[in-house]
Protein backbone atom coordinates (compact mmCIF):
# COMPACT_ATOMS: atom_id res chain seq x y z
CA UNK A 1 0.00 0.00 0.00
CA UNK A 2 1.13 3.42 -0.57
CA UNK A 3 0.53 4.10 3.32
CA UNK A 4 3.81 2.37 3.53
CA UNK A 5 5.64 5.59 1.78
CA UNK A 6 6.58 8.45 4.10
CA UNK A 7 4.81 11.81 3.57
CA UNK A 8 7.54 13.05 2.83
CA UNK A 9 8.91 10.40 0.63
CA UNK A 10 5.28 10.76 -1.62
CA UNK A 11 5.13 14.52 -1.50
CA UNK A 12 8.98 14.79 -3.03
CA UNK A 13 7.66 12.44 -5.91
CA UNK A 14 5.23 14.41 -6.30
CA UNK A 15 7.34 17.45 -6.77
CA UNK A 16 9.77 16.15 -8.95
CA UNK A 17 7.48 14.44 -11.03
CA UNK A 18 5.97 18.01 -12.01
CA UNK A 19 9.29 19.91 -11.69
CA UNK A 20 8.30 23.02 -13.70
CA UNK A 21 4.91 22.19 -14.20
CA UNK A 22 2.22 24.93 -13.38
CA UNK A 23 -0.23 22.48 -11.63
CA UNK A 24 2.27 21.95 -8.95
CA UNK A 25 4.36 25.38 -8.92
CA UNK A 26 4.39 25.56 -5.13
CA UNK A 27 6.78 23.89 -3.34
CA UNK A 28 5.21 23.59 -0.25
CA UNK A 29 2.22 22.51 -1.21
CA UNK A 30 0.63 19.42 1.14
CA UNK A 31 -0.45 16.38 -0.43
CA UNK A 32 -3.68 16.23 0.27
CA UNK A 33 -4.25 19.80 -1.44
CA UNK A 34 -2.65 18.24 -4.58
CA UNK A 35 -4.85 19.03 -7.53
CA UNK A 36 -4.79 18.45 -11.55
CA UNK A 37 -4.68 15.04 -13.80
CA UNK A 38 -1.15 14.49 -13.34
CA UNK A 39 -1.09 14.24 -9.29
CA UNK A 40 -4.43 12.44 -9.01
CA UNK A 41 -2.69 10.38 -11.84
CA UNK A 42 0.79 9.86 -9.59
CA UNK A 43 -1.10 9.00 -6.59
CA UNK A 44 -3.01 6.45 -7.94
CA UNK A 45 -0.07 4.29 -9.07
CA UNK A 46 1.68 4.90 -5.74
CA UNK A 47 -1.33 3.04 -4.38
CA UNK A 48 -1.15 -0.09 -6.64
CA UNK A 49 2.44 -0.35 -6.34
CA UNK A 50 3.87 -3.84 -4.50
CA UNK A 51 5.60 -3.74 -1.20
CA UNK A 52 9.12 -4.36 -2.91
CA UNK A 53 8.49 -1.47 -5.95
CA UNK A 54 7.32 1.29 -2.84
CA UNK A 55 10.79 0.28 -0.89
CA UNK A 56 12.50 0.60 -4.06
CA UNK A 57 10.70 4.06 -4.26
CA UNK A 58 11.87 5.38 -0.93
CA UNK A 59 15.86 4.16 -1.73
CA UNK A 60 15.75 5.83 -4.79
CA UNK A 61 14.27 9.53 -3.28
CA UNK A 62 17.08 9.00 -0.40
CA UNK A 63 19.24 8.13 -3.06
CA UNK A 64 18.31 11.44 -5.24
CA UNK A 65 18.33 13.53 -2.09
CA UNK A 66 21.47 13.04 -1.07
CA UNK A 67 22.72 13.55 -4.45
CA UNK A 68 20.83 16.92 -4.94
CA UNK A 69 22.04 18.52 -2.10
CA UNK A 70 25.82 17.27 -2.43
CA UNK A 71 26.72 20.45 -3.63
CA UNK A 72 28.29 18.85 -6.86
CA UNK A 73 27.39 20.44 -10.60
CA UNK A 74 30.00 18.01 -12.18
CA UNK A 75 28.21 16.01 -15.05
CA UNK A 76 28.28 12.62 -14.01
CA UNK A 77 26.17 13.78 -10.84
CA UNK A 78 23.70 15.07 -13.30
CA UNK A 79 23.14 11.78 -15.47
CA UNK A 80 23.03 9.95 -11.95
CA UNK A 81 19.97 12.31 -10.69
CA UNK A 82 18.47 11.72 -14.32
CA UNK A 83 18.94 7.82 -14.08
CA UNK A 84 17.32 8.00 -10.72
CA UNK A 85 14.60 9.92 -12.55
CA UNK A 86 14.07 7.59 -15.10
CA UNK A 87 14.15 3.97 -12.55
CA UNK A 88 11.60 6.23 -10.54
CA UNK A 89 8.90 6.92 -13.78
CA UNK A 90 10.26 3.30 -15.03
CA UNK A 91 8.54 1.99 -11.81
CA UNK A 92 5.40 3.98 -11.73
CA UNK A 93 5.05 3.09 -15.68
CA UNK A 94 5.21 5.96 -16.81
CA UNK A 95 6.92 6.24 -19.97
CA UNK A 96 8.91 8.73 -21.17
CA UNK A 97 11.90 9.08 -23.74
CA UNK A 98 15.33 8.07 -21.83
CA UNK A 99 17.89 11.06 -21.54
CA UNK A 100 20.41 8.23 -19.95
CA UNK A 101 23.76 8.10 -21.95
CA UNK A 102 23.65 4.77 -24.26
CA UNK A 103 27.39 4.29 -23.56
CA UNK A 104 28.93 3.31 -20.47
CA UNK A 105 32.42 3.56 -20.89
CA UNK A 106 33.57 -0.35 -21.12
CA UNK A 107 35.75 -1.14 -17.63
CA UNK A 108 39.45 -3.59 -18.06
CA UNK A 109 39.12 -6.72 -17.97
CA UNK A 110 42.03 -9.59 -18.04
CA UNK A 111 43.59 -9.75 -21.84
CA UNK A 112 46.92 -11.63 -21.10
CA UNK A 113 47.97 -14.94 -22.25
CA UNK A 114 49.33 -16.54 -18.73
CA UNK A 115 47.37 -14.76 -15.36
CA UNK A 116 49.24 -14.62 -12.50
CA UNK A 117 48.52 -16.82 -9.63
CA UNK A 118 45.47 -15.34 -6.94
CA UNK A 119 44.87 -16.06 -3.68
CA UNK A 120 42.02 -15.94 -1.56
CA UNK A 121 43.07 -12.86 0.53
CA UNK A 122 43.72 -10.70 -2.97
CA UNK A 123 40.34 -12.11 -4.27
CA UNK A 124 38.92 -10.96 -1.03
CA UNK A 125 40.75 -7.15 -1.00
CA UNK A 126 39.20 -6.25 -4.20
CA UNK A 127 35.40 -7.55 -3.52
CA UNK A 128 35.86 -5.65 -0.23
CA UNK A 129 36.95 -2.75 -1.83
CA UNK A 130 34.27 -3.15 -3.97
CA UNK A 131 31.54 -3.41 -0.84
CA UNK A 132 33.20 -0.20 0.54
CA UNK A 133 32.23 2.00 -2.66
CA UNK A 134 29.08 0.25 -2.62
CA UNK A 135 28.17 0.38 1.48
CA UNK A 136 29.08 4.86 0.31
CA UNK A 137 25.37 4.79 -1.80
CA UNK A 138 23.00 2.11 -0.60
CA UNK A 139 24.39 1.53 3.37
CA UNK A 140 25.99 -1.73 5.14
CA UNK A 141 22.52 -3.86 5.69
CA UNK A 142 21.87 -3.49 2.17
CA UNK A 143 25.04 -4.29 0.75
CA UNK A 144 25.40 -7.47 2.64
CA UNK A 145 22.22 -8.72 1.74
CA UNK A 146 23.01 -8.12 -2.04
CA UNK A 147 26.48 -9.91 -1.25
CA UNK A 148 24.56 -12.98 0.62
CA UNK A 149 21.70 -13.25 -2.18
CA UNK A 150 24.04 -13.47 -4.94
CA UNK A 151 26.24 -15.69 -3.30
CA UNK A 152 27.15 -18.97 -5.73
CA UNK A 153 25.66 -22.15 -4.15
CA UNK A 154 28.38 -24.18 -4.29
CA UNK A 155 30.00 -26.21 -1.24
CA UNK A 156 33.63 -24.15 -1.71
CA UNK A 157 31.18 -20.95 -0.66
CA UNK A 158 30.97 -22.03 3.01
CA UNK A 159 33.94 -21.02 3.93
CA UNK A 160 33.17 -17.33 2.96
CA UNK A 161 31.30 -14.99 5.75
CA UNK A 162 29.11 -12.32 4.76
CA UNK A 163 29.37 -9.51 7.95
CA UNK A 164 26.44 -7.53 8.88
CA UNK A 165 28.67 -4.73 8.34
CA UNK A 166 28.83 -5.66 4.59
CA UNK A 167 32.20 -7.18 3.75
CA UNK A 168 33.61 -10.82 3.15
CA UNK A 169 35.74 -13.00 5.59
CA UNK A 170 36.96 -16.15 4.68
CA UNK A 171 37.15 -19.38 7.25
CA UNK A 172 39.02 -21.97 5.36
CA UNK A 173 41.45 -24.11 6.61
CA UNK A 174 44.58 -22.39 5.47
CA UNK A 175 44.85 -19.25 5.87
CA UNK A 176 43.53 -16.49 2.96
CA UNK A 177 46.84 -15.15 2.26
CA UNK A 178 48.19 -18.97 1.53
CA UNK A 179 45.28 -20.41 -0.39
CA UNK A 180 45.39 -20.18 -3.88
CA UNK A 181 42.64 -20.37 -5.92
CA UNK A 182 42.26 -22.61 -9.26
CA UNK A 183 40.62 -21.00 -12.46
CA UNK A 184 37.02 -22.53 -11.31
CA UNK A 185 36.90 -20.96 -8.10
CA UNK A 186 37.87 -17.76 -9.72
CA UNK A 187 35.38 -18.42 -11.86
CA UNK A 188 32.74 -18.20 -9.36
CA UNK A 189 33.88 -15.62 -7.64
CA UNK A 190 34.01 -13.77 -10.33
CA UNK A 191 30.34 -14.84 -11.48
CA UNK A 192 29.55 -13.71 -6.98
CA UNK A 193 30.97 -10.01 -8.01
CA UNK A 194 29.50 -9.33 -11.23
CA UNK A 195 26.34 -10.60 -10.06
CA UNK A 196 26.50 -8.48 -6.30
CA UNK A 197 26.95 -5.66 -9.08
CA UNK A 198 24.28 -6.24 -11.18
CA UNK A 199 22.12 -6.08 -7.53
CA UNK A 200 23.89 -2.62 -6.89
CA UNK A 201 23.08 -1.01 -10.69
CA UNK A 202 18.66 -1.97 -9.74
CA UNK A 203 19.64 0.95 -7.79
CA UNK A 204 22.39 2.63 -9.16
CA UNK A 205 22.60 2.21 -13.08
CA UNK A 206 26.00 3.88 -13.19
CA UNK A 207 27.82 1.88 -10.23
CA UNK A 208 30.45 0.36 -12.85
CA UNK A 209 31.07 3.41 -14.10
CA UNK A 210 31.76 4.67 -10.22
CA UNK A 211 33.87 1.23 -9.73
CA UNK A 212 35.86 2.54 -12.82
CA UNK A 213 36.44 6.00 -11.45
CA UNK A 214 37.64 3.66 -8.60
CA UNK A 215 39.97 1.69 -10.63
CA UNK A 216 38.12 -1.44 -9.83
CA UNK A 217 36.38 -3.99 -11.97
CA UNK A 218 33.49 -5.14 -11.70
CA UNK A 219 33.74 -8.39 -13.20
CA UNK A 220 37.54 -9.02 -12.80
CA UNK A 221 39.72 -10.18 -9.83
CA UNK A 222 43.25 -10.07 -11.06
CA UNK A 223 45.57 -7.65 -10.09
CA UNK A 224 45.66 -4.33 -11.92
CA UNK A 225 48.78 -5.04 -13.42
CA UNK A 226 47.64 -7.88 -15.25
CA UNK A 227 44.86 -5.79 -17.16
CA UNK A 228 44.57 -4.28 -20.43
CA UNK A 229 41.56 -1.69 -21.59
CA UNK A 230 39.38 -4.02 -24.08
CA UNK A 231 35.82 -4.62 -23.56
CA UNK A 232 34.02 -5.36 -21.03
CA UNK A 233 33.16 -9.20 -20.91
CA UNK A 234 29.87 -8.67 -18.88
């Protein structure tokens, strides 16, 4: 039920649905004065929405908040409140023509004939510092939840440890920094990251091209040295 969304959370819809629209020209204008089509339109799709699209709703106006008053004019904040804008009307079903830039810069990815050898701890480093960036837009319950529901279901997986605070510990028998992991465990640890960042972009459409700002891959566990720019092989 809409119920579920804040006030506050249904009025700022409201508002930036009908950013520069006449109908709804005052800001402080209360909800249940709302008048016009287009508002009586909004609410009533707020109201048929499912449990899991309205708490979608409410991270994406926290998420568009936080941006908007950042302070930042730079242009890749702009695309990211405009993305937001889009997943928002996307969810309501309300169509509109997409302003989102078509192409994502592609991130590295391994090109090299003979990859060096990876251990668990290194494999571990970079999905941590991966969680980190991640934990910056969408918090630590949320992040760990994305890392535990994407989590491969194989036996090997038992020995990893998914923290409340959102990051990965490993409980093998050796130690992380002395296991070494063959090219089908990196395989699935691979397949754990570049789905936990598929999760992320529901939310955040342009988290690889944050995790490339970052100088970390989003579908790639090898050390940076052993990467070349080609495409992308997600």
């Amino acid at each position: 039920m809409a119920a579920s969304l804040t006030p506050m959370t249904r009025h700022y819809i409201l508002r930036l649905l009908n950013r520069g629209s006449d109908t709804f020209a005052l800001a402080g204008q209360s909800l249940e004065k709302a008048v016009g089509d287009r508002e009586n339109d909004i609410l009533n799709r707020l109201e048929s929405l499912a449990p899991s699209e309205l708490a979608a709703l409410e991270m994406i106006v926290r998420l568009h908040r936080s941006l908007a008053h950042s302070g930042e004019e730079d242009d890749h904040q702009k695309l990211q409140l405009k993305s937001l804008e889009e997943k928002l009307r996307q969810i309501l079903g309300m169509d509109f023509p997409s302003e989102s830039p078509q192409d994502v810069p592609s991130e590295p990815v391994i090109a090299v004939k003979e990859q060096p050898s990876l251990t668990v701890a290194q494999a571990l480093d970079h999905l941590n510092r991966v969680s980190e960036l991640a934990q910056k837009y969408l918090g630590k319950v949320i992040v760990a939840n994305y890392w535990r529901a994407s989590r491969p279901s194989t036996s090997w997986f038992a020995d990893f440890v998914v923290t409340d605070d959102g990051y990965i510990t490993y409980h093998g028998s050796l130690a992380a920094g002395k296991t070494v992991v063959n090219p089908t465990q990196q395989q699935q640890l691979e397949t754990w990251l570049v789905s936990f960042v598929d999760q992320c972009r529901r939310i955040l459409p342009f988290f690889r091209h944050d995790l490339q700002k970052a100088r970390l891959s989003g579908s790639s566990l090898q050390p940076e040295s052993a990467i070349t720019t080609v495409a992308d092989k997600h």
